[in-house]
N, C-alpha and C. Protein backbone atom coordinates (compact mmCIF):
# COMPACT_ATOMS: atom_id res chain seq x y z
N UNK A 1 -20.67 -15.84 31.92
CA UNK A 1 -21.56 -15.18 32.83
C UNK A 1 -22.86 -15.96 32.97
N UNK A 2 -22.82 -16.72 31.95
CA UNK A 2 -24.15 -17.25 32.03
C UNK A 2 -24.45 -18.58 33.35
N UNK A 3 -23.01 -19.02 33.15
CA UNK A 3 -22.91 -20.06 33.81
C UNK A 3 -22.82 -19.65 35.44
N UNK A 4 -22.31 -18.77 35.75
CA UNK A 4 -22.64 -17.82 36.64
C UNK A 4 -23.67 -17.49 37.21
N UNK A 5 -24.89 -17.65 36.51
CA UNK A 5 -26.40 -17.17 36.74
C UNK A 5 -26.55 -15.70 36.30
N UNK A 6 -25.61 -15.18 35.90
CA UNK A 6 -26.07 -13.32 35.46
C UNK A 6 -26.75 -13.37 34.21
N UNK A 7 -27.97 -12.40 34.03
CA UNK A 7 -28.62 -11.95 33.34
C UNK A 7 -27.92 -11.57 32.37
N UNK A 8 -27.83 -11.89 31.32
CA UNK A 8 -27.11 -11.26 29.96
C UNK A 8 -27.59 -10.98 28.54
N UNK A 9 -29.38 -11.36 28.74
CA UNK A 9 -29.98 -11.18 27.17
C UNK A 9 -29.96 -10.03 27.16
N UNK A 10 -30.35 -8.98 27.99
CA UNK A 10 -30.33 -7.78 27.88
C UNK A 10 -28.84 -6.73 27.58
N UNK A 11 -27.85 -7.19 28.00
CA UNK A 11 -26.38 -6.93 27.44
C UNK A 11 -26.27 -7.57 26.16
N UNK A 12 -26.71 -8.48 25.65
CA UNK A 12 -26.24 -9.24 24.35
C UNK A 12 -27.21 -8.22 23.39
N UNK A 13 -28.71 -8.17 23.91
CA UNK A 13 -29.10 -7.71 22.82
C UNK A 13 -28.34 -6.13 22.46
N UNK A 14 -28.25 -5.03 23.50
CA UNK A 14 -27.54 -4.06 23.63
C UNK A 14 -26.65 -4.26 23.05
N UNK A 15 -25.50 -5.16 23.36
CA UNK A 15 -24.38 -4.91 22.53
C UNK A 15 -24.14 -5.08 20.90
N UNK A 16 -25.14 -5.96 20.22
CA UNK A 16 -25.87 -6.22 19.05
C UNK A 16 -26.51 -4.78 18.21
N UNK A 17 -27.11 -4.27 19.07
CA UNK A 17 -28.08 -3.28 18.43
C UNK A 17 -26.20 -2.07 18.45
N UNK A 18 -25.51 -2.11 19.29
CA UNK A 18 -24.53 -0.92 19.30
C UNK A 18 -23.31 -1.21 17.74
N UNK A 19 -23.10 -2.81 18.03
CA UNK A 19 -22.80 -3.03 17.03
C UNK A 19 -23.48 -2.46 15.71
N UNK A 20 -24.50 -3.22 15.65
CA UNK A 20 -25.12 -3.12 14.30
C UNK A 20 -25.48 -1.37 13.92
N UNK A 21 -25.53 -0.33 14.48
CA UNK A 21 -25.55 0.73 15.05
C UNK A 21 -23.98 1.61 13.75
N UNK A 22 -22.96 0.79 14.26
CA UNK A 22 -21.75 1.07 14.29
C UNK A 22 -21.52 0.92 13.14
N UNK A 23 -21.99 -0.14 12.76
CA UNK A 23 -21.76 -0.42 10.94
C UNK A 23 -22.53 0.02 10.08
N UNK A 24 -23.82 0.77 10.37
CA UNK A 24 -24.61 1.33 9.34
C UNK A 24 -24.22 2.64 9.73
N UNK A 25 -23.22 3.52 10.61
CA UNK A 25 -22.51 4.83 10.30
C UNK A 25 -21.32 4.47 9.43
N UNK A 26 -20.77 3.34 9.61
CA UNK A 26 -19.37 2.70 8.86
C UNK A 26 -19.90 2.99 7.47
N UNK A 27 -20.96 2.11 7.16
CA UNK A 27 -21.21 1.90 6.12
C UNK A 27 -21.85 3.55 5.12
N UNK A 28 -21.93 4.14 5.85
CA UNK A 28 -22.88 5.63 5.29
C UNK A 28 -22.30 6.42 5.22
N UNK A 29 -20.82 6.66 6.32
CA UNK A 29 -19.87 7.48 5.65
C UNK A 29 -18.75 6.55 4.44
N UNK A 30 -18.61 5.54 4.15
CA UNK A 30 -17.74 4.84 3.40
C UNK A 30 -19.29 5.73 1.80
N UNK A 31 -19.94 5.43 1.53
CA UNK A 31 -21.00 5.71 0.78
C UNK A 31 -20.90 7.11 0.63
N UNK A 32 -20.60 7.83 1.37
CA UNK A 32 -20.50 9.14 1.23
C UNK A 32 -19.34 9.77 0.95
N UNK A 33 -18.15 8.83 1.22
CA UNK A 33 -16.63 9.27 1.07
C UNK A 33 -16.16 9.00 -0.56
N UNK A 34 -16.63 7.89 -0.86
CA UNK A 34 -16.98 6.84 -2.12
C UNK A 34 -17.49 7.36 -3.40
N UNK A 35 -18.96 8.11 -2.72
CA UNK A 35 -19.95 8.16 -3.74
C UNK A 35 -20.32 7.23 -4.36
N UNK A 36 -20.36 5.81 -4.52
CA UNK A 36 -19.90 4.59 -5.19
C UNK A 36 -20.52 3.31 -4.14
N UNK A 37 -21.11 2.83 -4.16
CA UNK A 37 -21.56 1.14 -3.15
C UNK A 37 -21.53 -0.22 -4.19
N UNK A 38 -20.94 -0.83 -4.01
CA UNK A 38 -20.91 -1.98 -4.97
C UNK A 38 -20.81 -3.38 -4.70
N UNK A 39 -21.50 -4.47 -5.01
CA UNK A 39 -21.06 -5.59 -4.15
C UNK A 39 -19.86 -5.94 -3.69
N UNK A 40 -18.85 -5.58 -4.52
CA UNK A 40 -17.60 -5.64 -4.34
C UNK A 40 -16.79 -4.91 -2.73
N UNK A 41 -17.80 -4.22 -2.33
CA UNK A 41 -16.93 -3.84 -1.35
C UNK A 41 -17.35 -4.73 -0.35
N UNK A 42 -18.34 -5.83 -0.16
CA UNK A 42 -18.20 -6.81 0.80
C UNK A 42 -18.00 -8.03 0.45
N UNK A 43 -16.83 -7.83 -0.59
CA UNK A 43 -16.15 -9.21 -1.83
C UNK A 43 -15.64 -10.13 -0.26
N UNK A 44 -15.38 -11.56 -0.82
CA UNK A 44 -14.75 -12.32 0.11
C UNK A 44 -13.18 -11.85 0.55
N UNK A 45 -12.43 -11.61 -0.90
CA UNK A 45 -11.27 -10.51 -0.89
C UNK A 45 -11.03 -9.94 0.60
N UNK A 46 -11.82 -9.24 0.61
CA UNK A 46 -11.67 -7.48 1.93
C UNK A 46 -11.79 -8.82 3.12
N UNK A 47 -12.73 -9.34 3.17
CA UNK A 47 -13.28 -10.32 4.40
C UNK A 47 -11.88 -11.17 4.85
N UNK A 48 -11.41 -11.93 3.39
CA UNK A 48 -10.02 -12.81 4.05
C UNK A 48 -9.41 -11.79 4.23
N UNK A 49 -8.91 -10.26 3.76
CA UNK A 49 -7.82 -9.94 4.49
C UNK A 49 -7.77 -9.34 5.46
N UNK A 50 -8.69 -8.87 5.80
CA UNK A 50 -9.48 -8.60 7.39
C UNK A 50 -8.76 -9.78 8.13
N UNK A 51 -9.66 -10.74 7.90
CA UNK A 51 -8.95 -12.24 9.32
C UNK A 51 -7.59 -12.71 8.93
N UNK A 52 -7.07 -12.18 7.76
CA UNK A 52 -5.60 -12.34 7.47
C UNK A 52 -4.94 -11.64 8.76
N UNK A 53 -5.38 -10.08 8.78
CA UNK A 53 -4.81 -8.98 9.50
C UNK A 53 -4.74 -9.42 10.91
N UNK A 54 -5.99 -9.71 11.25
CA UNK A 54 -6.22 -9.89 12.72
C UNK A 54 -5.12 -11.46 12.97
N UNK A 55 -5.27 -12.47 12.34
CA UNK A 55 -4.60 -13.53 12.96
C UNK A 55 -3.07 -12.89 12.77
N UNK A 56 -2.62 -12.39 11.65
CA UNK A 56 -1.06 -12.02 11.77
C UNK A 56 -1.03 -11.35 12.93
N UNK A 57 -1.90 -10.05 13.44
CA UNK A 57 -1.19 -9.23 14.38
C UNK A 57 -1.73 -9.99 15.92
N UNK A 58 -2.55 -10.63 16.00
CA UNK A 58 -3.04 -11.54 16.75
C UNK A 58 -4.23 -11.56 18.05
N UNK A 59 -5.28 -12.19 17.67
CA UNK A 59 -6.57 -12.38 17.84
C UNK A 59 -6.77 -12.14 19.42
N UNK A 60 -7.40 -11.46 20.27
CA UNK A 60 -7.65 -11.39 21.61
C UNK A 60 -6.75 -10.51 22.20
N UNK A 61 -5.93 -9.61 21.47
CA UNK A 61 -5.05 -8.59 21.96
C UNK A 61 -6.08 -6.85 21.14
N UNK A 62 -6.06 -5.83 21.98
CA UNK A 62 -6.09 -4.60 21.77
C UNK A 62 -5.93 -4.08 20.57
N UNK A 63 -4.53 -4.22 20.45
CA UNK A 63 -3.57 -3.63 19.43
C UNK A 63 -3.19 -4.57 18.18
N UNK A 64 -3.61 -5.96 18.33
CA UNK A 64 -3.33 -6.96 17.23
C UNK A 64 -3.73 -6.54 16.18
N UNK A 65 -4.91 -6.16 16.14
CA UNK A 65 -5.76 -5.77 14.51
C UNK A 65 -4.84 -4.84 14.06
N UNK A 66 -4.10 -3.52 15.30
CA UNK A 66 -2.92 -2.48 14.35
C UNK A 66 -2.03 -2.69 13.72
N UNK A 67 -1.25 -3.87 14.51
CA UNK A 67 -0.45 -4.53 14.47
C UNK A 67 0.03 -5.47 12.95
N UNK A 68 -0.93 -5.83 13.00
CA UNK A 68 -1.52 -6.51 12.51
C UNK A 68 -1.73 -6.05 10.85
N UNK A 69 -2.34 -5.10 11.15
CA UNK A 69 -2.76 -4.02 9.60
C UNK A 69 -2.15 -3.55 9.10
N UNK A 70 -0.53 -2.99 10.23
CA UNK A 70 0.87 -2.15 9.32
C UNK A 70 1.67 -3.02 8.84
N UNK A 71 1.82 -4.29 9.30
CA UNK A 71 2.46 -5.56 8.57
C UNK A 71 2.12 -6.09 7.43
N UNK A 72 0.83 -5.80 7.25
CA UNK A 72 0.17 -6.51 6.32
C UNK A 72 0.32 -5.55 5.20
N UNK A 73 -0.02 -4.03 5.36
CA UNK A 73 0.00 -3.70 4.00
C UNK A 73 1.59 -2.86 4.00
N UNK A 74 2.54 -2.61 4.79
CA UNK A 74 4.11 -2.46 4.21
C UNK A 74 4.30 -3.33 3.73
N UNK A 75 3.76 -5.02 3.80
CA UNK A 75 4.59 -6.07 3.35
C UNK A 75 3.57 -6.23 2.04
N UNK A 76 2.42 -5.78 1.57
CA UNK A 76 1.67 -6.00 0.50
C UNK A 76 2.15 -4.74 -0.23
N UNK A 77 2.45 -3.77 -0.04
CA UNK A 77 2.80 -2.79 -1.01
C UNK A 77 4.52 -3.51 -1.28
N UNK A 78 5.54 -3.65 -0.28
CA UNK A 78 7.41 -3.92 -0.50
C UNK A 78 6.69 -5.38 -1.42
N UNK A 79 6.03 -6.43 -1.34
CA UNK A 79 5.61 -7.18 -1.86
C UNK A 79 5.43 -7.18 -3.02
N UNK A 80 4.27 -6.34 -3.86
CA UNK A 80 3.50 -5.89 -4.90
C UNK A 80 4.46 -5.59 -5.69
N UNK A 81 5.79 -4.83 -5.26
CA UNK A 81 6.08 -3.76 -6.10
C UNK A 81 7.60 -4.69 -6.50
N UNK A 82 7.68 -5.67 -5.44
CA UNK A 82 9.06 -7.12 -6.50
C UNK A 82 8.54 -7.62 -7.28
N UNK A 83 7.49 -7.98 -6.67
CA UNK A 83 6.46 -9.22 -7.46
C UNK A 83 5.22 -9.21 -7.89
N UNK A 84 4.59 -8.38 -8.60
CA UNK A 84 3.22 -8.23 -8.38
C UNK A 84 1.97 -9.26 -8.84
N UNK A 85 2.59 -10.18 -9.01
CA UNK A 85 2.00 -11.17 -9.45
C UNK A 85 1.74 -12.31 -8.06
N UNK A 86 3.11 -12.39 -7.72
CA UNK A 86 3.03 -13.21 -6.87
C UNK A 86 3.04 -12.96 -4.97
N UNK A 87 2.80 -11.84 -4.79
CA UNK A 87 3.01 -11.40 -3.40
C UNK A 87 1.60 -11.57 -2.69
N UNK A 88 0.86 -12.41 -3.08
CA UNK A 88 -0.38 -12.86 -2.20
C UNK A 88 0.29 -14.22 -1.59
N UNK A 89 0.76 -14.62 -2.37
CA UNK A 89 1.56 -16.07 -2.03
C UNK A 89 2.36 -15.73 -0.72
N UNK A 90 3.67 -14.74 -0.88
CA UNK A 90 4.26 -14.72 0.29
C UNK A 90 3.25 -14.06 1.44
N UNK A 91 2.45 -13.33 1.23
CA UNK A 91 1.47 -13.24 2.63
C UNK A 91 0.84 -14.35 3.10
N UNK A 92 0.68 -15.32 2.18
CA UNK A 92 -0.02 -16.47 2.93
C UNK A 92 1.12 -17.12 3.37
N UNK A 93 2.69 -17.37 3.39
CA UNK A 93 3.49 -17.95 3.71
C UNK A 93 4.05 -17.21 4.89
N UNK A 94 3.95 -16.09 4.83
CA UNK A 94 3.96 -15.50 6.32
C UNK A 94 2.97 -15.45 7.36
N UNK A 95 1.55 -16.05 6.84
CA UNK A 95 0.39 -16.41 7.65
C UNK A 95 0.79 -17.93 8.46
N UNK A 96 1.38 -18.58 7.46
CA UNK A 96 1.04 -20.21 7.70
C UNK A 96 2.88 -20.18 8.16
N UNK A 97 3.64 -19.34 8.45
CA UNK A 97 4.58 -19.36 9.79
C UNK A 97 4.24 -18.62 11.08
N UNK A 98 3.42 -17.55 11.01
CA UNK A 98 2.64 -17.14 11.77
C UNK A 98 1.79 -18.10 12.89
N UNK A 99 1.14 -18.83 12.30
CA UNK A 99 0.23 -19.87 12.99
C UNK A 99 0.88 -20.90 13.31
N UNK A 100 2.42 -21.17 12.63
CA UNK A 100 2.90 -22.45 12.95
C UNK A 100 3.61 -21.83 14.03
N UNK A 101 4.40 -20.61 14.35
CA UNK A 101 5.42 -20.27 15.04
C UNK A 101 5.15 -19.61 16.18
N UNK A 102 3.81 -18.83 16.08
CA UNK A 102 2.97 -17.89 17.03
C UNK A 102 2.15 -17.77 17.01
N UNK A 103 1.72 -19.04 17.50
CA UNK A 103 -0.09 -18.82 17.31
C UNK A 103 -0.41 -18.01 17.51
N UNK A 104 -0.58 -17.23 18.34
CA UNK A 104 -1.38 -16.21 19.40
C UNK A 104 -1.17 -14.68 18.49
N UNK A 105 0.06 -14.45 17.34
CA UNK A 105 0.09 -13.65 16.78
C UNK A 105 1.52 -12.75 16.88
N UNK A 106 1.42 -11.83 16.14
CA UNK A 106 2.90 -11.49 16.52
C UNK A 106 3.10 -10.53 17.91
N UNK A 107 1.91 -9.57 18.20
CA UNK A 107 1.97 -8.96 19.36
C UNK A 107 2.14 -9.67 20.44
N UNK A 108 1.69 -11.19 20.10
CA UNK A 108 1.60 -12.17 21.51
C UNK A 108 3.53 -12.21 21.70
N UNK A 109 4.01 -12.74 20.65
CA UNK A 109 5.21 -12.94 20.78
C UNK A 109 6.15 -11.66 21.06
N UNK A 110 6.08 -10.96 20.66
CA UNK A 110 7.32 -9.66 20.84
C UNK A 110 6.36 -9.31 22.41
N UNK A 111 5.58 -9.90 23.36
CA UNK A 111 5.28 -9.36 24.50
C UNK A 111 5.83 -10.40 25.48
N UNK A 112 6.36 -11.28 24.39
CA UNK A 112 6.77 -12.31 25.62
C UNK A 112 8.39 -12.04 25.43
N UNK A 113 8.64 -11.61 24.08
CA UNK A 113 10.08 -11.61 24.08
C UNK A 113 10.32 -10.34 24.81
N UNK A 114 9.78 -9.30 24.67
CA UNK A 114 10.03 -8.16 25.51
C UNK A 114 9.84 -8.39 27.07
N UNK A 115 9.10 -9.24 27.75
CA UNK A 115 8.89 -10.21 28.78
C UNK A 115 10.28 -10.37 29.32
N UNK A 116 11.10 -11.53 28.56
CA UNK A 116 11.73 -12.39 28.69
C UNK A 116 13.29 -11.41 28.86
N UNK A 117 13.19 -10.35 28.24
CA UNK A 117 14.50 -9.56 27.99
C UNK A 117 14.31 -8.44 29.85
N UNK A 118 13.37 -8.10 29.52
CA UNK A 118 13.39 -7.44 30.92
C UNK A 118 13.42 -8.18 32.14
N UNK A 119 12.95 -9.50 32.25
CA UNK A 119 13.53 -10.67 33.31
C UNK A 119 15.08 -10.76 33.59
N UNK A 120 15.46 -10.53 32.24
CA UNK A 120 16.89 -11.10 32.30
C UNK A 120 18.06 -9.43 32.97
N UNK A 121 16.98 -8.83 32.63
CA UNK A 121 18.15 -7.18 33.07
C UNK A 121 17.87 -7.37 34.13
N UNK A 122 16.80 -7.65 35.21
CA UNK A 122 16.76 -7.68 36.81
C UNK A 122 17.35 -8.78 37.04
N UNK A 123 18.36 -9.59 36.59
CA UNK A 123 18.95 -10.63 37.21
C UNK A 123 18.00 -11.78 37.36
N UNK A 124 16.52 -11.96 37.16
CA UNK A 124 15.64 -12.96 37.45
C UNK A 124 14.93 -12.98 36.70
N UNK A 125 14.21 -14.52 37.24
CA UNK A 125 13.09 -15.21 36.26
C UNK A 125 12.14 -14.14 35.99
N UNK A 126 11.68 -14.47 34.46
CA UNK A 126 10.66 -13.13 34.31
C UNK A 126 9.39 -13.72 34.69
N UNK A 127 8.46 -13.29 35.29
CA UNK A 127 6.83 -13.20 35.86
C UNK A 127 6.40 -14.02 35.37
């Protein structure tokens, strides 16, 4: 937009202050649900599996972060409970086929394969 010529400090700062807004209710009911605040709850831990979540279910989609979040912890709990030692390992090995196989994430892919299947029931190229 900028490049555009539109005015946008006034949207940036707005959207900043709504943000920041958003996370000190986040943060005050987590404190209140808790009873408990500890450095630990903004450990690097929570942070990688946050951008774990989002790149598995995949980054610039709606629904990726959901996506994204039920994969991650059915496969960290079915994980935990073969291996509990070692099931951080297979999440990062399903990250690093993830990025090799779909970049874009897994919602990107099951929208193209769901794409590709409904092309093929109308007899034609899909869109």
């Amino acid at each position: 937009m900028i490049m555009l010529g539109a005015p946008v400090e006034g949207d940036i700062s707005r959207v900043f202050a709504l943000s920041a807004a958003i996370a000190a209710v986040a943060g005050a009911l987590l404190t209140q649900t808790t009873q408990f605040v500890s450095p630990a709850t903004l450990s690097f831990q929570r942070s990688a599996d946050v951008l774990v979540i989002l790149i598995i279910g995949g980054t610039g989609r709606l629904y990726g972060g959901f996506i994204g979040a039920f994969v991650f912890l059915v496969l960290k709990d079915w994980l935990a409970a073969m291996s509990p030692v070692y099931w951080y390992f297979w999440i990062g090995l399903l990250l690093v086929l993830v990025v090799s196989f779909f970049p874009k994430g897994i919602l990107a892919a099951l929208e193209t394969i769901s794409r590709k299947a409904r092309g093929q029931d109308i007899g034609g190229e899909p869109p």
